[in-house]
C-alpha atoms as a PDB file:
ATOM      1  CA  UNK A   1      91.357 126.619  26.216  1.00  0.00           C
ATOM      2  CA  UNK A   2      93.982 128.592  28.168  1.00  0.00           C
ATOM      3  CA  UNK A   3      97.365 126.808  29.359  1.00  0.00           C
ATOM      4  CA  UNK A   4      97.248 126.068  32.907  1.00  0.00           C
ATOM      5  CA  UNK A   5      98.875 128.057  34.860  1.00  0.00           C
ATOM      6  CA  UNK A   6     102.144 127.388  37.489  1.00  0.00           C
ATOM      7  CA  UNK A   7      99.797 127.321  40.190  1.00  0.00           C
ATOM      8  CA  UNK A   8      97.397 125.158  39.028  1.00  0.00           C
ATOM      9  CA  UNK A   9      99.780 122.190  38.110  1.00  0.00           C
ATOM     10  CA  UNK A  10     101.124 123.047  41.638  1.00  0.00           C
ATOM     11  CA  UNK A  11      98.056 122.263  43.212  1.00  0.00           C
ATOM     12  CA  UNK A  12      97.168 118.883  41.159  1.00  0.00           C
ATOM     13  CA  UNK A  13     100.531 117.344  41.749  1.00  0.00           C
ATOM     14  CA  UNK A  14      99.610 117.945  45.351  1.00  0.00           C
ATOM     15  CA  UNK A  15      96.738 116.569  45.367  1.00  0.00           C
ATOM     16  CA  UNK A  16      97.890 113.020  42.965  1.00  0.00           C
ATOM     17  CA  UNK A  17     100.088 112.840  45.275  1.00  0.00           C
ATOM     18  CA  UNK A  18      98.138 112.884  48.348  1.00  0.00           C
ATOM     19  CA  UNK A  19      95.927 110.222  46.682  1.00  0.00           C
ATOM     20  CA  UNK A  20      98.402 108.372  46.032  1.00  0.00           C
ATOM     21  CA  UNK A  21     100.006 107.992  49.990  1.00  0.00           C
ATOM     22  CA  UNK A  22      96.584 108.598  51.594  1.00  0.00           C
ATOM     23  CA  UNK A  23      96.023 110.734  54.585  1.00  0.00           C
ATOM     24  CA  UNK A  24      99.110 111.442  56.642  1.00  0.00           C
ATOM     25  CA  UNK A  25      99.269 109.540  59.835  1.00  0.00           C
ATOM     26  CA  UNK A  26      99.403 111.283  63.091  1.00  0.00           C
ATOM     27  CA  UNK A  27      99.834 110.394  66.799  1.00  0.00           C
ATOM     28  CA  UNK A  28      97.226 112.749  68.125  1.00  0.00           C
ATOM     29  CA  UNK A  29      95.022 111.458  70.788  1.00  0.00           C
ATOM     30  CA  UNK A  30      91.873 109.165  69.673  1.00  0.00           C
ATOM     31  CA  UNK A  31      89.088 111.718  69.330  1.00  0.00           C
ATOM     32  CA  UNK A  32      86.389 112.152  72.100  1.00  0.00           C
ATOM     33  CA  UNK A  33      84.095 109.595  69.979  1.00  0.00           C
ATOM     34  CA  UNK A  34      86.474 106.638  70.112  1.00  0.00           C
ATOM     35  CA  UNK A  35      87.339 106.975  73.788  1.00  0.00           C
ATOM     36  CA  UNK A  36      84.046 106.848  74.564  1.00  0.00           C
ATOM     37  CA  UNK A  37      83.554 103.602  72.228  1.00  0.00           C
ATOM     38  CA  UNK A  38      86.542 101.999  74.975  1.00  0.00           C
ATOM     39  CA  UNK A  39      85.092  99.417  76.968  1.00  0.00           C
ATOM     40  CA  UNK A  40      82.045  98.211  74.730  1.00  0.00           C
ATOM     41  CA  UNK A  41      82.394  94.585  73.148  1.00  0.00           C
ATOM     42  CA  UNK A  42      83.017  96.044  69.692  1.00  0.00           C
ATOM     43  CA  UNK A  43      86.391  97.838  71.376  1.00  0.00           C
ATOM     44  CA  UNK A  44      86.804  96.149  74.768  1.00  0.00           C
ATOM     45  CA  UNK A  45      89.281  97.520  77.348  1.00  0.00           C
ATOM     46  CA  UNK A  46      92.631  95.575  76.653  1.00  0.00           C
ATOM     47  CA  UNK A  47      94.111  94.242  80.364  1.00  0.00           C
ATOM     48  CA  UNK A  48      97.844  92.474  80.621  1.00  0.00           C
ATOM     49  CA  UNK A  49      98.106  89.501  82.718  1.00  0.00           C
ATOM     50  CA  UNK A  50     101.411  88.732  83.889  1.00  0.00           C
ATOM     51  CA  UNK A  51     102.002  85.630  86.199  1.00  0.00           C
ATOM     52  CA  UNK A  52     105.248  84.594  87.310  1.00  0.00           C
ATOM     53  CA  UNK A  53     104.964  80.654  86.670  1.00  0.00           C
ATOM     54  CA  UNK A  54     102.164  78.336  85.960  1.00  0.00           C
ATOM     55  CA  UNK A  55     104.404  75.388  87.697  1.00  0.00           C
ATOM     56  CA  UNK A  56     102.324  75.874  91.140  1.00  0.00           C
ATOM     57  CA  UNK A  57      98.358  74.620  90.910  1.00  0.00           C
ATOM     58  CA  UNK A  58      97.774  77.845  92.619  1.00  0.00           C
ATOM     59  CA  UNK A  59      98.935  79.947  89.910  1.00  0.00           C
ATOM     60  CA  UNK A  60      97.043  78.140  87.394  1.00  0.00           C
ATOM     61  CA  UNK A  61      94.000  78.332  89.630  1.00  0.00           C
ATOM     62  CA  UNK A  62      94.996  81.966  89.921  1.00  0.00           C
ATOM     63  CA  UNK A  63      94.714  82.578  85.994  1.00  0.00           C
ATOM     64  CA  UNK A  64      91.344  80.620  86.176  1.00  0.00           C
ATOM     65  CA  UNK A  65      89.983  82.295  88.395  1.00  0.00           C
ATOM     66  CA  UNK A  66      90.891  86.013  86.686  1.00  0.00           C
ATOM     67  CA  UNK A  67      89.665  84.244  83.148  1.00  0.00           C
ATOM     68  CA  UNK A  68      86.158  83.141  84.768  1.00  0.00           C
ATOM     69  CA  UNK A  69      85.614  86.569  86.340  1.00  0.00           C
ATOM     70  CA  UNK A  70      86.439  88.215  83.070  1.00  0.00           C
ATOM     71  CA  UNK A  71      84.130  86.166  80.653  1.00  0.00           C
ATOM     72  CA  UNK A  72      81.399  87.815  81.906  1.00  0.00           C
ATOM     73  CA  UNK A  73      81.929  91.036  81.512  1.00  0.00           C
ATOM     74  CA  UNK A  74      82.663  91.428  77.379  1.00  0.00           C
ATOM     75  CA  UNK A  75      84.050  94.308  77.342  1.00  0.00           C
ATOM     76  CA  UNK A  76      87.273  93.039  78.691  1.00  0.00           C
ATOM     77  CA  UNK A  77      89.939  91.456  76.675  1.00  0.00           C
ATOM     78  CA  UNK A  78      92.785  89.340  78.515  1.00  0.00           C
ATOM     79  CA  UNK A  79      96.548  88.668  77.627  1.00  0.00           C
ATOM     80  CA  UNK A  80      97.637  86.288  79.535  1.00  0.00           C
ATOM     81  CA  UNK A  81     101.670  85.899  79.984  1.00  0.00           C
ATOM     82  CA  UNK A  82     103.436  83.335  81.819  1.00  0.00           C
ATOM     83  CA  UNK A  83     106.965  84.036  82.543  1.00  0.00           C
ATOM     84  CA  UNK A  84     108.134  80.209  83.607  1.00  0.00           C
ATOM     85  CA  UNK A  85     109.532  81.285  86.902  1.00  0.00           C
ATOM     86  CA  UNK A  86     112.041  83.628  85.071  1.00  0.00           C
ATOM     87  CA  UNK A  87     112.163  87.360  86.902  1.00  0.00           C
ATOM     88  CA  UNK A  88     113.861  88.626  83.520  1.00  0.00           C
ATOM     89  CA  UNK A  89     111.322  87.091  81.571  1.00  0.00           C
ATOM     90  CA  UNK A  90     108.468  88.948  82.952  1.00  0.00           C
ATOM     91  CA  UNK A  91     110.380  92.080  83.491  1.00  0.00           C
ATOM     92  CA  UNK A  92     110.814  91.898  79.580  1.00  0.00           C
ATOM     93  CA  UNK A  93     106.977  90.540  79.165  1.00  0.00           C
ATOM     94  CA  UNK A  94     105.695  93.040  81.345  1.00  0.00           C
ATOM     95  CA  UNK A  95     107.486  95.565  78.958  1.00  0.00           C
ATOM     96  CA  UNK A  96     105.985  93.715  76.030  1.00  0.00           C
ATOM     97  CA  UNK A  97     102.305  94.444  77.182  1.00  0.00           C
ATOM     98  CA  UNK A  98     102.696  97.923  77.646  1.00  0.00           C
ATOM     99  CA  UNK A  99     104.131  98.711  74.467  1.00  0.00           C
ATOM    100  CA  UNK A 100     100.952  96.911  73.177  1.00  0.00           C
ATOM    101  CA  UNK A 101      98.937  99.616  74.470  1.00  0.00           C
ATOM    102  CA  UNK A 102      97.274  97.921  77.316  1.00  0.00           C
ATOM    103  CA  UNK A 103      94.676  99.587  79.575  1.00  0.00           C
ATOM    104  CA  UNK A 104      95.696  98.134  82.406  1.00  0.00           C
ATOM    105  CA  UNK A 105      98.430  95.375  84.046  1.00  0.00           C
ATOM    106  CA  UNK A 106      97.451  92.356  86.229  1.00  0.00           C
ATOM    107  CA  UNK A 107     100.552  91.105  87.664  1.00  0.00           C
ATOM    108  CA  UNK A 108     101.501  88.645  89.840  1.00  0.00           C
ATOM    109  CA  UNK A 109     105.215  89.397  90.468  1.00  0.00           C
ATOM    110  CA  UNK A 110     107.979  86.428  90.592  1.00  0.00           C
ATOM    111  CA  UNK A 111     109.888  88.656  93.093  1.00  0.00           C
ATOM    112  CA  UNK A 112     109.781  91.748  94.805  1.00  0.00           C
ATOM    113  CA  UNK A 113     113.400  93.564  93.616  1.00  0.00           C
ATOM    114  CA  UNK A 114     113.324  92.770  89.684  1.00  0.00           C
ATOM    115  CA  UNK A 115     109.497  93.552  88.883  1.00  0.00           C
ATOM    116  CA  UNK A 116     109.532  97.250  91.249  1.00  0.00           C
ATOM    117  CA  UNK A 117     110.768  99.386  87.934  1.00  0.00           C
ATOM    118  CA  UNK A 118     108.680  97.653  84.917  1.00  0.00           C
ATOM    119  CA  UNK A 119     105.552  97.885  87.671  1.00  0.00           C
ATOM    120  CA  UNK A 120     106.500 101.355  88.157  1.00  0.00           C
ATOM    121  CA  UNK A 121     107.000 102.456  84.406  1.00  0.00           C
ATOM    122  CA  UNK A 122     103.920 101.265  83.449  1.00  0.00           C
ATOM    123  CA  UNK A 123     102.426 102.940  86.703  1.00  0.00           C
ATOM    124  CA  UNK A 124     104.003 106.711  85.742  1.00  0.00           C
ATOM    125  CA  UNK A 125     102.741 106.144  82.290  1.00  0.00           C
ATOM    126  CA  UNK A 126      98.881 106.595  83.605  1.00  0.00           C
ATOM    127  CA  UNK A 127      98.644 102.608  83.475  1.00  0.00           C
ATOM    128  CA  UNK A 128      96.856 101.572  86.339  1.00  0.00           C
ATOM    129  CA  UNK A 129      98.245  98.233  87.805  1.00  0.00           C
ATOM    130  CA  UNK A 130      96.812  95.251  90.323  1.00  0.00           C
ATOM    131  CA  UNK A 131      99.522  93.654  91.888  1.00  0.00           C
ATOM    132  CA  UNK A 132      98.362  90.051  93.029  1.00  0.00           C
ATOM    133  CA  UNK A 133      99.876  88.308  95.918  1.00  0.00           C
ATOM    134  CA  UNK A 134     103.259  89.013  96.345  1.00  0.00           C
ATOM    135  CA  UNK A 135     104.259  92.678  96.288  1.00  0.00           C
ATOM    136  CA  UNK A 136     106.819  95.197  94.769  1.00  0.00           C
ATOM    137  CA  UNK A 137     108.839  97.504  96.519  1.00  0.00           C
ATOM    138  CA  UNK A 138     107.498 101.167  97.308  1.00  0.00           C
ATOM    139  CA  UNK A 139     104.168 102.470  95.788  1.00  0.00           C
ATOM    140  CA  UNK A 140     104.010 102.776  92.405  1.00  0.00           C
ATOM    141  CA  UNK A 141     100.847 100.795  91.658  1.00  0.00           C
ATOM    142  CA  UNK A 142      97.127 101.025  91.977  1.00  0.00           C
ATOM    143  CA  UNK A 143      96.344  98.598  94.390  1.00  0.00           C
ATOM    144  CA  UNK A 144      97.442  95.356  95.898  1.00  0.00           C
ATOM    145  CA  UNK A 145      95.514  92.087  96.510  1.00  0.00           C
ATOM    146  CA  UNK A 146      96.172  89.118  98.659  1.00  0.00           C
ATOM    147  CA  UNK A 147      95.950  87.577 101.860  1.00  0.00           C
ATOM    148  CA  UNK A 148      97.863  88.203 105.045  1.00  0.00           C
ATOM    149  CA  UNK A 149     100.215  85.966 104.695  1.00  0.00           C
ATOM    150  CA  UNK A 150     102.026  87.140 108.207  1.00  0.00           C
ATOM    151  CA  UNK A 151      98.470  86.556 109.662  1.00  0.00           C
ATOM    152  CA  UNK A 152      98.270  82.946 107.924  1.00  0.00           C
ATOM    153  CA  UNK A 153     102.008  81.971 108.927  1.00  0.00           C
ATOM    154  CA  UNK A 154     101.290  83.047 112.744  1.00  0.00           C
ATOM    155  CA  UNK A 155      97.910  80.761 112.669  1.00  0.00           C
ATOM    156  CA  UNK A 156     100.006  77.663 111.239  1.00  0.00           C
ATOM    157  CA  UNK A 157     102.409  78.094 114.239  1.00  0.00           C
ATOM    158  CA  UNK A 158      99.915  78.288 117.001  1.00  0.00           C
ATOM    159  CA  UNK A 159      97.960  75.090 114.826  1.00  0.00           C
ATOM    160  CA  UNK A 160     101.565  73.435 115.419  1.00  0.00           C
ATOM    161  CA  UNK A 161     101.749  74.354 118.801  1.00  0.00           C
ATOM    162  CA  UNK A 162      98.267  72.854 120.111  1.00  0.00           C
ATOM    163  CA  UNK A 163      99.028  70.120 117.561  1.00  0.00           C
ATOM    164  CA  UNK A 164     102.312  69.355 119.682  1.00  0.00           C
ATOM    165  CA  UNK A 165     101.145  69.786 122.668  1.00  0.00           C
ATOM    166  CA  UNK A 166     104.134  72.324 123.076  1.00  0.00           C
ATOM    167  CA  UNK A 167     106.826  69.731 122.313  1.00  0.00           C
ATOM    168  CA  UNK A 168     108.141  68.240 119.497  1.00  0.00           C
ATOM    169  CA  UNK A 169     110.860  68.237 116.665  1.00  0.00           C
ATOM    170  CA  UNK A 170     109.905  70.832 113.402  1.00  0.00           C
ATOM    171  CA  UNK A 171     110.919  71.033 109.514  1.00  0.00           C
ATOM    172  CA  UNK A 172     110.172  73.952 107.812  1.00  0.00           C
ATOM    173  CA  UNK A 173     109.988  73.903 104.245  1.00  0.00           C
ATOM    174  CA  UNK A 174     109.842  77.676 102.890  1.00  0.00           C
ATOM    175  CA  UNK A 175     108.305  78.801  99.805  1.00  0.00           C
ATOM    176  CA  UNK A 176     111.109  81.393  97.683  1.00  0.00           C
ATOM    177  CA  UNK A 177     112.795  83.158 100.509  1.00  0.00           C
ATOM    178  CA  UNK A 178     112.857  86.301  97.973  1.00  0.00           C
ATOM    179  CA  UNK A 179     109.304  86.488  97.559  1.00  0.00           C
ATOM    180  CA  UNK A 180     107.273  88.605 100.028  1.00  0.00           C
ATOM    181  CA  UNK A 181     105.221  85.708 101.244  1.00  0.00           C
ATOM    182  CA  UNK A 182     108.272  83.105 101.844  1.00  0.00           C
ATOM    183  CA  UNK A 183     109.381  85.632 103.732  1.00  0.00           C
ATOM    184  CA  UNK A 184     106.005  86.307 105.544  1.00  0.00           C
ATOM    185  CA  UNK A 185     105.192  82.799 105.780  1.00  0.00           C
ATOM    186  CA  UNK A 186     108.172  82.164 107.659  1.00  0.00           C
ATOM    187  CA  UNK A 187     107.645  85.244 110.122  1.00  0.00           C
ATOM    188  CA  UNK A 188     104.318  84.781 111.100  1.00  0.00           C
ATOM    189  CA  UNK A 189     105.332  81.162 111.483  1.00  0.00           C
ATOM    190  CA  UNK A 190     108.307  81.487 114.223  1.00  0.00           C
ATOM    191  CA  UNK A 191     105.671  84.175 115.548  1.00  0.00           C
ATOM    192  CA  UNK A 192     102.924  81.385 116.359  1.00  0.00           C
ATOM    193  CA  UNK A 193     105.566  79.612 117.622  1.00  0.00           C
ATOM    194  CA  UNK A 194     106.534  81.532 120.536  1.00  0.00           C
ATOM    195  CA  UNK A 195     109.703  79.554 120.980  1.00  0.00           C
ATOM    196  CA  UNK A 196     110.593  81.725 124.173  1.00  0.00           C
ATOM    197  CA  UNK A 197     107.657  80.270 125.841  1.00  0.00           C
ATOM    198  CA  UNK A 198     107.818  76.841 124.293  1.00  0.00           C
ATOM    199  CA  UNK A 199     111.280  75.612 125.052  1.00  0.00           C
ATOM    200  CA  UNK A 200     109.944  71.739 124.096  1.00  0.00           C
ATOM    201  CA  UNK A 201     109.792  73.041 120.617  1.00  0.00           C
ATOM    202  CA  UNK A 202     112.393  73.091 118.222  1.00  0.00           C
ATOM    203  CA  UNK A 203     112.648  73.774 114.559  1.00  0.00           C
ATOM    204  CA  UNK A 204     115.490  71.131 113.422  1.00  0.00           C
ATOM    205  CA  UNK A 205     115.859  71.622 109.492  1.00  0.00           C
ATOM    206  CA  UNK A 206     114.740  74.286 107.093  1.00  0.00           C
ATOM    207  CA  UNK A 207     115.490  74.574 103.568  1.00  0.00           C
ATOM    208  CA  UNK A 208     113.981  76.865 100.469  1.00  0.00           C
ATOM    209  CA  UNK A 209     111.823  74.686  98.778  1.00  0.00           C
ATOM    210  CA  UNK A 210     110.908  77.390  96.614  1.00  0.00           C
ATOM    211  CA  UNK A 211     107.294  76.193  96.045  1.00  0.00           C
ATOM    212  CA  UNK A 212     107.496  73.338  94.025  1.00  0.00           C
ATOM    213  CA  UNK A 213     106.895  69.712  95.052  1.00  0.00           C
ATOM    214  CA  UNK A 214     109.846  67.959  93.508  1.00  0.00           C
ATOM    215  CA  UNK A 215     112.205  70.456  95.677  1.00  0.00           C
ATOM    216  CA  UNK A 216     109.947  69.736  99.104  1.00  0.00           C
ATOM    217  CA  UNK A 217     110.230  65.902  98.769  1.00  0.00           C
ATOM    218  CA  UNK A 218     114.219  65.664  97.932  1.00  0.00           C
ATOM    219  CA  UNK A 219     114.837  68.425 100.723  1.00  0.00           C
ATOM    220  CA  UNK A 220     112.624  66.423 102.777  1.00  0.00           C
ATOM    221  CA  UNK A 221     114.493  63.181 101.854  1.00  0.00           C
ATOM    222  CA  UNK A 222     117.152  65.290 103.651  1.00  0.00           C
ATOM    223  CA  UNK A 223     115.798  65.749 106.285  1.00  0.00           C
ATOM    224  CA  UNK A 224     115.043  62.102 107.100  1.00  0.00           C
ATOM    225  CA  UNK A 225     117.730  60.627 106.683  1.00  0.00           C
ATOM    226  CA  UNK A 226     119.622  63.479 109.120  1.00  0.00           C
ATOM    227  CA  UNK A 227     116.897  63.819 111.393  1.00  0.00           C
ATOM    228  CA  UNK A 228     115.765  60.158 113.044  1.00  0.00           C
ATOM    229  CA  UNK A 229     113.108  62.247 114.958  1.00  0.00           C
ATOM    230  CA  UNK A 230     110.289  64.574 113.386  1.00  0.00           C
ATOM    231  CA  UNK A 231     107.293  65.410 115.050  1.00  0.00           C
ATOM    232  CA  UNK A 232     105.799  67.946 112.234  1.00  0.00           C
ATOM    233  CA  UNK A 233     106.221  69.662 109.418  1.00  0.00           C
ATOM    234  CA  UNK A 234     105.215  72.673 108.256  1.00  0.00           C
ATOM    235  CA  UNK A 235     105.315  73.326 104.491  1.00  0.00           C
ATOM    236  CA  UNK A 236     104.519  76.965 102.927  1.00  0.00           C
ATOM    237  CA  UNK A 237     102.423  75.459 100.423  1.00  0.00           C
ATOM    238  CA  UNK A 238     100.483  72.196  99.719  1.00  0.00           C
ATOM    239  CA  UNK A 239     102.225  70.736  97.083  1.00  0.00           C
ATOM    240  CA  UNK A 240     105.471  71.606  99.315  1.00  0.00           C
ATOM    241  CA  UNK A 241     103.340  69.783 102.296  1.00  0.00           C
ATOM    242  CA  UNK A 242     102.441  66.606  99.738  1.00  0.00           C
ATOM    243  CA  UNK A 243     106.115  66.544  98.626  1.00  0.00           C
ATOM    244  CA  UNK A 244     107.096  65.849 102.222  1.00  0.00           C
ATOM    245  CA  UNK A 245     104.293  62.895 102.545  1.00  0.00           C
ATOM    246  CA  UNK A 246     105.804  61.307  99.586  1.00  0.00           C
ATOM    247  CA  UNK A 247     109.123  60.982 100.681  1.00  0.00           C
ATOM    248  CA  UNK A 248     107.727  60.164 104.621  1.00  0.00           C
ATOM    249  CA  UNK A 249     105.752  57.313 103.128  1.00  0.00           C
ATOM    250  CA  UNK A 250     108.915  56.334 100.405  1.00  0.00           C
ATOM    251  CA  UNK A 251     110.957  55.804 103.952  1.00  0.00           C
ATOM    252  CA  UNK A 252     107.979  54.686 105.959  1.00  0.00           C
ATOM    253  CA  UNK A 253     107.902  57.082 108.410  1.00  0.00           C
ATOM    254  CA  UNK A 254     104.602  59.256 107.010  1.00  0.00           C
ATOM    255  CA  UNK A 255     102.632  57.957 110.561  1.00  0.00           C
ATOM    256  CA  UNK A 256     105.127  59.461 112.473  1.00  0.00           C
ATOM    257  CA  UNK A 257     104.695  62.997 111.895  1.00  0.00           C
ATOM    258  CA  UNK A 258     102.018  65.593 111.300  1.00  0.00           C
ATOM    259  CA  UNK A 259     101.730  67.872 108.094  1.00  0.00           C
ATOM    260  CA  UNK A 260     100.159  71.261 107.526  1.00  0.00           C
ATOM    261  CA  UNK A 261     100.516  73.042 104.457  1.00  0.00           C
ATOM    262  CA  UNK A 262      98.893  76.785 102.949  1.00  0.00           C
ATOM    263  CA  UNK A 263      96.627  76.999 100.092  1.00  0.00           C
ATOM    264  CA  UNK A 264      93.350  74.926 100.317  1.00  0.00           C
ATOM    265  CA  UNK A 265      92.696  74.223  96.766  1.00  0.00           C
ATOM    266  CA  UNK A 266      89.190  72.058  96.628  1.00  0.00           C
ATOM    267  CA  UNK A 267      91.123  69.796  94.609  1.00  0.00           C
ATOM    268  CA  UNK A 268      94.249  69.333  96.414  1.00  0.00           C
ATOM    269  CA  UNK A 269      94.901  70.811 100.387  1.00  0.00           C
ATOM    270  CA  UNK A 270      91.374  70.622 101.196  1.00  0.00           C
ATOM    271  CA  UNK A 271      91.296  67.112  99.298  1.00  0.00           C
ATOM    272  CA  UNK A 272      94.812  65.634 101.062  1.00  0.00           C
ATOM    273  CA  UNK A 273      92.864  67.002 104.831  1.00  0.00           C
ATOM    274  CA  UNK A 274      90.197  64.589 103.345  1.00  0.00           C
ATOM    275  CA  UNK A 275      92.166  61.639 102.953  1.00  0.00           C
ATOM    276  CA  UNK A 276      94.244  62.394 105.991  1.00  0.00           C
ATOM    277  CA  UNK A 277      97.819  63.343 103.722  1.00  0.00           C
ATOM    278  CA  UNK A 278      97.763  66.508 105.339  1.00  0.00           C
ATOM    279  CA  UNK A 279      96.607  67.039 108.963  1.00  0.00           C
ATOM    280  CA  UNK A 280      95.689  70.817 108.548  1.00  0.00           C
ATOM    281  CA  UNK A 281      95.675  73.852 105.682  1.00  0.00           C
ATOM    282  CA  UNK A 282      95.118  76.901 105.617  1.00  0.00           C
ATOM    283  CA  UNK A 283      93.040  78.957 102.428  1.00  0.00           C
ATOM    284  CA  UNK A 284      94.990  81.410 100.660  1.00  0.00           C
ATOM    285  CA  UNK A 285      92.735  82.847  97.681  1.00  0.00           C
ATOM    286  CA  UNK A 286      93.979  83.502  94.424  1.00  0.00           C
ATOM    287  CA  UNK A 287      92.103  86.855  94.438  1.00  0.00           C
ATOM    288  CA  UNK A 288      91.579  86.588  90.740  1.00  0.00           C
ATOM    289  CA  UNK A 289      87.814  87.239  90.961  1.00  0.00           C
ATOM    290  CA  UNK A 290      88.589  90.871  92.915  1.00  0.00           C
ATOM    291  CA  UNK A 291      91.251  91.440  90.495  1.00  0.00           C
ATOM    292  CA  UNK A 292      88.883  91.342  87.793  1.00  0.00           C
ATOM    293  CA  UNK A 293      85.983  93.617  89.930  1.00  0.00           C
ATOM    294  CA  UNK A 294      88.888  95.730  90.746  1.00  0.00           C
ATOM    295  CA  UNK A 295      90.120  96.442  87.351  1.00  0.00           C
ATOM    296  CA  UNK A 296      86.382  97.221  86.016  1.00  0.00           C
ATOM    297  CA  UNK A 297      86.213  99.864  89.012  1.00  0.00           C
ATOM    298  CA  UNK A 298      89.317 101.602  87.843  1.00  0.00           C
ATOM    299  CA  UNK A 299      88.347 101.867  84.224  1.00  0.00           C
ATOM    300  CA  UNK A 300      85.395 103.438  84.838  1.00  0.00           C
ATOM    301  CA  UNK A 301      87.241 105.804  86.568  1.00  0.00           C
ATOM    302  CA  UNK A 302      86.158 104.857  90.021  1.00  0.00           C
ATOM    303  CA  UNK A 303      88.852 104.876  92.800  1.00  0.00           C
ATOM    304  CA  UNK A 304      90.064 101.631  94.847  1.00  0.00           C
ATOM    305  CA  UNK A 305      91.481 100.932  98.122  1.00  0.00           C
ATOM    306  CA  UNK A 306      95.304 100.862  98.284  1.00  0.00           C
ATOM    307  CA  UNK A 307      95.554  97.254  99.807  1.00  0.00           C
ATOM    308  CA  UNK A 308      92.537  94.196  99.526  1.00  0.00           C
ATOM    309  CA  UNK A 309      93.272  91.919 102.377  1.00  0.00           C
ATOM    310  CA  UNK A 310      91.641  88.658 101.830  1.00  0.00           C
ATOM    311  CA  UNK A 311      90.480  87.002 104.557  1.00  0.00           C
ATOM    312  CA  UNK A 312      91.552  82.916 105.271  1.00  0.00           C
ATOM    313  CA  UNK A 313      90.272  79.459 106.726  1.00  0.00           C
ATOM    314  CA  UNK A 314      91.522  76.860 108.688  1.00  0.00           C
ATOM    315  CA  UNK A 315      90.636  73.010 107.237  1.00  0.00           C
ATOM    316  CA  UNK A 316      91.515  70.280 109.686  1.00  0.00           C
ATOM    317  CA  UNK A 317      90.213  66.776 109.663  1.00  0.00           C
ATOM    318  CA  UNK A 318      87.312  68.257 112.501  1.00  0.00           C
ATOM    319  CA  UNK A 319      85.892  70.888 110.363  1.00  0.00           C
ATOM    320  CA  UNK A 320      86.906  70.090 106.595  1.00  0.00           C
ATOM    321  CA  UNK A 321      83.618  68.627 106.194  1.00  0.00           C
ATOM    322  CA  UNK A 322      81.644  71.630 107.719  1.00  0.00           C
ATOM    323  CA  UNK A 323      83.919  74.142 105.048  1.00  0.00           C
ATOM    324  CA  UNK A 324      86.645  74.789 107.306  1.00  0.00           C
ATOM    325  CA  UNK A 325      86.678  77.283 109.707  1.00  0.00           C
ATOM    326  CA  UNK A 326      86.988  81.331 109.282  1.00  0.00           C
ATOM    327  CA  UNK A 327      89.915  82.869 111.198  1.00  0.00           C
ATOM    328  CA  UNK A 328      89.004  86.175 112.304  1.00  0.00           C
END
């Protein structure tokens, strides 16, 4: 048998040796076979969920209502993220998802300055992102979805107004004041007002509850014991709006005043019109069930609308019964 030459031991060293690593990896681009496999429920489309807190019912109705919407559709696969009320947290979580690859973000931003450049990253990067109820700076994102919350603020005022009769003594108890729909809230609030034209009226304390009962009762507890007048109170959620009963009925002055709140969970603003704690609230939808039909459209490539504005209704102890009533 003749010795093997240089070039054959060359080439079986090369080859033991690829045997021995395996194929070399690569970062190429999935071939045109595995994209196309995307979206089935063998290799469902991988979608981020970022939410601020889950310390507001709302919120965790919010991720509900995105989880419901998505379990029916199995080629969807959620990660859900809470960042506990912490803007660095879900700047760093939001940061987190992309590098896992998602195919595309959810998020429902803490506040408007600190989420903007992780939202817009993952935006440049061909990632196409729903931004749910309180916005970002600029335009870098897909779409947003929520209510008007200008639109819902300016309907609580005029509620207040009729309510008052055009006279009376107001606390205001704001959502976070550096959050798009504090800020809205408020707006559309001194809007229904019309103070110019309603001299009677007269908003005597406000304070930045920043959504969460526990803050709306002890700033309300303030409020009392400064103020020995209040005609009404308008709180820029429920729980805010059911903090201020509490500490009303603690001092034993919850007959004296009226309360309207925004939200109109089933389970809680709707319920508290029901049992008279609240005297009026107004819906704001999660939008968690057009997030979800949203986010289907875009992966398969179909185009959505900039802005979803979600429409609202009014629940008083007249209609709640009868649904509530649509505001145009």
């Amino acid at each position: 048998m003749p010795a093997p030459t240089r070039a054959t031991l060359a080439a079986a060293c090369t080859l033991a040796l690829w045997a021995c690593k395996g194929p070399a990896k690569t970062d190429a681009a999935p071939s045109a076979t595995a994209q196309a496999q995307r979206g089935t429920a063998e290799s469902p489309w991988l979608v981020g969920m970022s939410q601020c807190n889950l310390g507001e019912p709302w919120r965790v109705q919010m991720n509900a209502d995105v989880k419901k919407a998505a379990e029916k559709h199995p080629n969807l696969k959620l990660v859900f993220k809470d960042a506990q009320n912490d803007s660095l947290r879900q700047r760093a979580q939001v940061e987190e998802l992309v590098a896992q690859k998602i195919d595309l973000l959810i998020i429902s931003p803490k506040e408007a300055a600190p989420l903007t450049q992780p939202v817009a990253e993952a935006y440049k990067k061909k990632i196409p992102v729903i931004v749910l109820d309180r916005a970002v700076q600029g335009d870098d994102y897909t779409t947003f979805i929520g209510a008007d919350n200008v639109k819902i603020g300016r309907e609580a005022g005029k509620w207040a107004v009729k309510a008052l009769g055009g006279k009376g003594l107001i606390v205001e108890l704001k959502g976070l004041m550096t959050s798009t729909p504090g800020q809205d809230r408020n707006r559309g609030f001194r809007e229904g007002l019309e103070l110019d034209k309603h001299p009677g009226l007269e908003v005597v304390f406000e304070a930045d509850m920043q959504w969460l009962e526990p803050n709306a009762r002890k700033e309300m507890e303030s409020a009392l014991t400064t103020r020995k007048k209040i005609d009404l109170v308008y709180a820029h959620n429920d729980p805010g709006a059911h903090g201020a009963y509490l500490a009303a009925k603690a001092a034993g002055r919850e007959k004296e005043l009226k309360l309207v709140g925004i939200d109109a969970l089933p389970h809680e603003g709707v319920e508290y019109v029901k049992q008279g704690i609240l005297d009026a609230t107004f819906l704001y939808p999660t939008g968690g069930a057009e997030a979800i039909d949203s986010a289907l459209d875009l992966l398969a490539g179909k185009s959505v609308p900039k802005k979803i504005v979600l429409g609202t209704r009014a629940f008083t102890k007249e209609n709640v019964s009868q649904g509530g009533e649509a505001i145009p």
